[in-house]
Protein backbone atom coordinates (compact mmCIF):
# COMPACT_ATOMS: atom_id res chain seq x y z
CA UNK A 1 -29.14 -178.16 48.19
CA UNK A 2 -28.83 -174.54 47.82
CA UNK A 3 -27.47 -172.24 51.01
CA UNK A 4 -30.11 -170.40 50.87
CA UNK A 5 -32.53 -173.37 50.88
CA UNK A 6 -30.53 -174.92 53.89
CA UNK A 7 -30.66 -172.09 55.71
CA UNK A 8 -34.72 -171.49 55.49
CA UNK A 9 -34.54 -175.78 56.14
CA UNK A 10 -32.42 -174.54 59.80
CA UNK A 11 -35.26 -172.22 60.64
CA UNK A 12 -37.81 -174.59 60.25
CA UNK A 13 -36.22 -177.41 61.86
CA UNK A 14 -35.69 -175.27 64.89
CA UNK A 15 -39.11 -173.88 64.73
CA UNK A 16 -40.48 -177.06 65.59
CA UNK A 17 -37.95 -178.38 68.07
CA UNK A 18 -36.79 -177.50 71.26
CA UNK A 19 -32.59 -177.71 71.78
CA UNK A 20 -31.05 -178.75 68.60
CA UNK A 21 -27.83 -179.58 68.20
CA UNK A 22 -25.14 -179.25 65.37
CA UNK A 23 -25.27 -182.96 64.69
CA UNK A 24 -28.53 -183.21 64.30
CA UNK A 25 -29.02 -180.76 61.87
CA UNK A 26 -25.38 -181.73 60.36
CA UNK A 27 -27.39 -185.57 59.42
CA UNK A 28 -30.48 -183.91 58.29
CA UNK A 29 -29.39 -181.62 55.93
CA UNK A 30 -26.78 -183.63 54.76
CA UNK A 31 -23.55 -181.50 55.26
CA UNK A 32 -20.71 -181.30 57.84
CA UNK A 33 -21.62 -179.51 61.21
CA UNK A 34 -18.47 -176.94 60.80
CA UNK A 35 -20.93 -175.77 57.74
CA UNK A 36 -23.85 -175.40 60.22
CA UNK A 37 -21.97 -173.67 62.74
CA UNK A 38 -21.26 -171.18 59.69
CA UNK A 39 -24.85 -171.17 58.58
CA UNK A 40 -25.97 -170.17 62.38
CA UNK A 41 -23.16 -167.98 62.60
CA UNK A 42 -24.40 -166.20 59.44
CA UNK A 43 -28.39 -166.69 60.33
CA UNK A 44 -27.71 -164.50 63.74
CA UNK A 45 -25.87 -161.73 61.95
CA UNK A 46 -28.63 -161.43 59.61
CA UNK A 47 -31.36 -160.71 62.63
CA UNK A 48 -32.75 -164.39 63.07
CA UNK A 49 -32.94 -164.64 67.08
CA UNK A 50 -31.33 -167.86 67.41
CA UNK A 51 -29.29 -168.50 70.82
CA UNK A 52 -27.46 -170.97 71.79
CA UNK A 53 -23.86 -172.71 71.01
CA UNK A 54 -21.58 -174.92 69.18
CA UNK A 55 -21.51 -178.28 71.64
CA UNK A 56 -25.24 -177.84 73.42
CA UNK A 57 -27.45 -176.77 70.85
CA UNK A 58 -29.69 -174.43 69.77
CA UNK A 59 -32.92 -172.88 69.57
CA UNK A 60 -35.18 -169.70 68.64
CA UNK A 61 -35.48 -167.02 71.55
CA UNK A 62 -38.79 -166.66 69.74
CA UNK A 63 -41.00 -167.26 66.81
CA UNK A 64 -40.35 -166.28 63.19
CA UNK A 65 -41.68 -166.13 60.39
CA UNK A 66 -39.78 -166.52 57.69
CA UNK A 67 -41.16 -166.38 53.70
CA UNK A 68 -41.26 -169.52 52.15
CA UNK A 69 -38.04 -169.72 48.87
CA UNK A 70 -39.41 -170.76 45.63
CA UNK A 71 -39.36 -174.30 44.38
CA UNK A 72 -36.55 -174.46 42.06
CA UNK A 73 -37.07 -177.01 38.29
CA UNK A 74 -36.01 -180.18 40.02
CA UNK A 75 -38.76 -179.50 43.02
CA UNK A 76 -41.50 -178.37 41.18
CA UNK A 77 -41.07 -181.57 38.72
CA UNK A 78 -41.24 -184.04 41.76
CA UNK A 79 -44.29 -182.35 42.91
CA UNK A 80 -45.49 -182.27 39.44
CA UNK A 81 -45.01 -186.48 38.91
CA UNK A 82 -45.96 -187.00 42.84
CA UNK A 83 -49.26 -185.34 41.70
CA UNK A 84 -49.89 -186.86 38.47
CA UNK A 85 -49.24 -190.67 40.16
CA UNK A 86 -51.76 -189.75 42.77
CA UNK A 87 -54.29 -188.45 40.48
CA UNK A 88 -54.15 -191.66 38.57
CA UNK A 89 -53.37 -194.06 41.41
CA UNK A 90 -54.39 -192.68 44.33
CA UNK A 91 -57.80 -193.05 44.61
CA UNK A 92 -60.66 -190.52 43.60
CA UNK A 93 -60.69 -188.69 46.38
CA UNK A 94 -57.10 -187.90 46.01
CA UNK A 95 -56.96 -187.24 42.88
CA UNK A 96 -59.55 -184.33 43.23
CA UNK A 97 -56.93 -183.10 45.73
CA UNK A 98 -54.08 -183.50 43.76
CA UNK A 99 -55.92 -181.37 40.82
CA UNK A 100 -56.65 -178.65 42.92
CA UNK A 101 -53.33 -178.40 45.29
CA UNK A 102 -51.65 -178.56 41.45
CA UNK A 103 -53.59 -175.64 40.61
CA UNK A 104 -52.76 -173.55 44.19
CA UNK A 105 -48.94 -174.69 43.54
CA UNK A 106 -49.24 -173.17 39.65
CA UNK A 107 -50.98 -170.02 40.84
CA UNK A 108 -47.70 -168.65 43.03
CA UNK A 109 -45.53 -169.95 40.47
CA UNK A 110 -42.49 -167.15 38.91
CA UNK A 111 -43.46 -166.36 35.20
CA UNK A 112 -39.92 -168.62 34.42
CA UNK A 113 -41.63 -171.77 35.79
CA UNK A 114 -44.90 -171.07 34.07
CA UNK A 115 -44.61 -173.21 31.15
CA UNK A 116 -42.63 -175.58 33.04
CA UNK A 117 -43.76 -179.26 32.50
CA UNK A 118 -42.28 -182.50 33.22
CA UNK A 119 -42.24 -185.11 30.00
CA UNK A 120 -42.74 -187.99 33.59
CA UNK A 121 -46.40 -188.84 33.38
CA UNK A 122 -48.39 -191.87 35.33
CA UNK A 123 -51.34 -192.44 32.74
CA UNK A 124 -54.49 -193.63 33.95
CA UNK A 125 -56.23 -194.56 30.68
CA UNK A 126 -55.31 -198.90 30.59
CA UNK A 127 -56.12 -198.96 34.10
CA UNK A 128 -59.39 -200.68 35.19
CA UNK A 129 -61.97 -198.16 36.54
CA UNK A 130 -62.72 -200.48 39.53
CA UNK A 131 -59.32 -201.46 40.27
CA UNK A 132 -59.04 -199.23 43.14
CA UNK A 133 -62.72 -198.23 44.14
CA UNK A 134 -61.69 -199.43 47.42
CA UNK A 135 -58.94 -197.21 48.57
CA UNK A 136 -60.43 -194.28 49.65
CA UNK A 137 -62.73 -196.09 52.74
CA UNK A 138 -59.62 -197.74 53.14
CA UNK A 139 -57.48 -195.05 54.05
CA UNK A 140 -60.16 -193.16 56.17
CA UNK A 141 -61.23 -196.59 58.02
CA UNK A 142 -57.03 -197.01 58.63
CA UNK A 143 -56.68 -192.88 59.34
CA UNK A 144 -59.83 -193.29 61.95
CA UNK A 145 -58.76 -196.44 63.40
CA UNK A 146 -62.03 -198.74 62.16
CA UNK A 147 -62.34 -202.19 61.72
CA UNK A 148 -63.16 -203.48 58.87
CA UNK A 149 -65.20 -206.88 57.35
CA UNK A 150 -63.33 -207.93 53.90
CA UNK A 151 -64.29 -210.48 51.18
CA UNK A 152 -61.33 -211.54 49.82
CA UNK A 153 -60.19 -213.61 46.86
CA UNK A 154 -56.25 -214.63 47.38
CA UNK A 155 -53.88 -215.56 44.52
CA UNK A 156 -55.48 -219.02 44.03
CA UNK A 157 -59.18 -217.94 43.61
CA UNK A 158 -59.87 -218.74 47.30
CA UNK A 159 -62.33 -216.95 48.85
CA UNK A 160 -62.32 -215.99 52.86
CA UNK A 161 -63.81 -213.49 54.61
CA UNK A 162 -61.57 -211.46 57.56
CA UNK A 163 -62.08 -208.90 60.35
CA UNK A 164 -59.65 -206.67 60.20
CA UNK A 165 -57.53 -203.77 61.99
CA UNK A 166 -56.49 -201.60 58.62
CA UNK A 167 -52.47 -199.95 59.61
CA UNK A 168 -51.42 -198.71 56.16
CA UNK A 169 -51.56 -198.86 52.13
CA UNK A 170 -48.73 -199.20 50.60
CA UNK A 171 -47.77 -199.27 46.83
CA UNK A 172 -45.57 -202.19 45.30
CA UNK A 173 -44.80 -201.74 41.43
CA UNK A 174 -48.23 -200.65 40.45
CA UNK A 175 -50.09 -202.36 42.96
CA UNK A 176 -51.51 -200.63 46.47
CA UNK A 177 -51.23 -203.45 49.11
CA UNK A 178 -52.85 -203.16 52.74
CA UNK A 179 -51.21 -204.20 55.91
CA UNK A 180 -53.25 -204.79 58.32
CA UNK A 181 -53.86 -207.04 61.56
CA UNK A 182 -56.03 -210.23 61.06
CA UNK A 183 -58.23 -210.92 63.91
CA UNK A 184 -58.57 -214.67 61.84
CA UNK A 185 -54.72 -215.49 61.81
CA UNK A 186 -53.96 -212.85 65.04
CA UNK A 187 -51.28 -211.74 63.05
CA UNK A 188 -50.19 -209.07 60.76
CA UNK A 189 -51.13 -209.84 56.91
CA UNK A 190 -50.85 -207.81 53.40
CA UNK A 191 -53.94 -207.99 51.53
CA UNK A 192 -53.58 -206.69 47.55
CA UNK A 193 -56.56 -204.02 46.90
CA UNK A 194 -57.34 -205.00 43.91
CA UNK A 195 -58.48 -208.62 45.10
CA UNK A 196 -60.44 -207.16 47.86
CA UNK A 197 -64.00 -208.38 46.43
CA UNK A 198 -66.23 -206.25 48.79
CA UNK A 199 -65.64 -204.84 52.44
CA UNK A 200 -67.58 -203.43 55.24
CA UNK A 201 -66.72 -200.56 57.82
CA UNK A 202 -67.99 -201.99 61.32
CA UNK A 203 -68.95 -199.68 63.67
CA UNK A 204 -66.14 -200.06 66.20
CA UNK A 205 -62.74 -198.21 66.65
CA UNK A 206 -59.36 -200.38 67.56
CA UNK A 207 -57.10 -199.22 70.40
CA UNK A 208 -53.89 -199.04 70.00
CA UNK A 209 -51.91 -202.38 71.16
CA UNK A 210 -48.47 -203.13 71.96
CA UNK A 211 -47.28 -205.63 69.13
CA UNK A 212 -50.03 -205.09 66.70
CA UNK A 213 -49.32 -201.86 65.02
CA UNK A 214 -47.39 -200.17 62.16
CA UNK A 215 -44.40 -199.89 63.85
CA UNK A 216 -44.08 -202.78 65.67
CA UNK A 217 -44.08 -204.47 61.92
CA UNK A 218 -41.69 -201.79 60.74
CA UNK A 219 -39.58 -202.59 63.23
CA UNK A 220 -40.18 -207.08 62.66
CA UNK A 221 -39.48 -206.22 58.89
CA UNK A 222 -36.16 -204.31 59.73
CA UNK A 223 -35.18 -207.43 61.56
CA UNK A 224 -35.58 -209.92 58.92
CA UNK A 225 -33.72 -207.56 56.73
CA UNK A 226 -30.83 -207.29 58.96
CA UNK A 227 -30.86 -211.29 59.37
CA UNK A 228 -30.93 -211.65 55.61
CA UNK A 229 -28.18 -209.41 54.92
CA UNK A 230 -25.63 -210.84 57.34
């Protein structure tokens, strides 16, 4: 990371928290904390109204605004790939949005980065049009907390249909799988989208419960990980 990209990174983590401490920002920007103490050292000289000290922490007297820096090559191509993937996996929805935050991101572009263009691409063209028709009410059913009635077809041609608490999407080698909570097993289970034959949003909202949401599986999955790897 550049210094003058950790430095902005310093601001902005201390815009948004309280007391900080060396350490902390030491493990999130990836350097030792005698280089922070330098970089705070250097951020105060140069008018940035940060107060505290080395041992308690710190924090901004007050808010600033700082400019955002420029993406540098290896930036803009990882927002360049991240938005060609969505556009072709994510969904239609998203991939309007990735077109048109692509164009905002090109507009305030230097003229060096102009013609910049990564040779990573995520083409869409051998993918089945219907393949992912379902991920957009997916993710707003999951963002707003709605259950959801699914027709589903598992990986022997069986054919059930579930009630479901939708927690997140996630994508395994070019497939988007859902986690969610099964009211039929009362337990969590990963559903692949593209076997989802039809599904209904029901008109009722799930509260959040101790046990039964995305973190509590995070959290079962880091276990079994930690058991396997012993």
């Amino acid at each position: 990371m550049r210094r003058a990209d950790r430095l902005f990174q310093i601001i902005q983590v201390l815009k948004n928290r309280r007391l900080t401490t060396a350490k902390v920002l030491a493990e999130r920007l990836e350097v030792s904390t005698r280089t922070i103490y330098r970089d705070v050292q250097d951020l105060c000289l140069s008018g940035i109204p940060i107060e505290g000290e080395a041992g308690v922490g710190y924090m901004l007297r007050h808010e600033v605004n700082v400019p955002p820096l420029m993406f540098n090559e290896q930036e803009l191509e990882a927002i360049q790939i991240g938005m060609r993937m969505v556009e072709a996996w994510g969904g239609q929805e998203l991939a309007s949005a990735a077109k048109q935050a692509m164009i905002k991101v090109e507009a305030v572009l230097p003229a060096r980065l102009q013609d910049f263009n990564s040779l990573m691409f995520a083409p869409n063209f051998y993918i089945d049009s219907t393949e992912f028709r379902h991920l957009d009410p997916l993710r707003k059913a999951a963002r707003e907390r709605q259950y959801l009635e699914v027709d589903y077809q598992d990986v022997k041609l069986k054919q059930s249909q579930r009630e479901i608490r939708p927690l997140a999407i996630y994508f395994w080698k070019g497939l988007w799988t859902l986690l969610a909570w099964c009211e039929l097993r009362n337990d969590f289970r990963n559903f692949r989208v593209d076997r989802i034959i039809e599904l209904r949003c029901l008109p009722r909202h799930f509260p959040i419960i101790d046990g039964q949401e995305l973190t509590d599986f995070l959290a079962l999955m880091a276990q079994e990980h930690r058991a396997t790897t012993k």
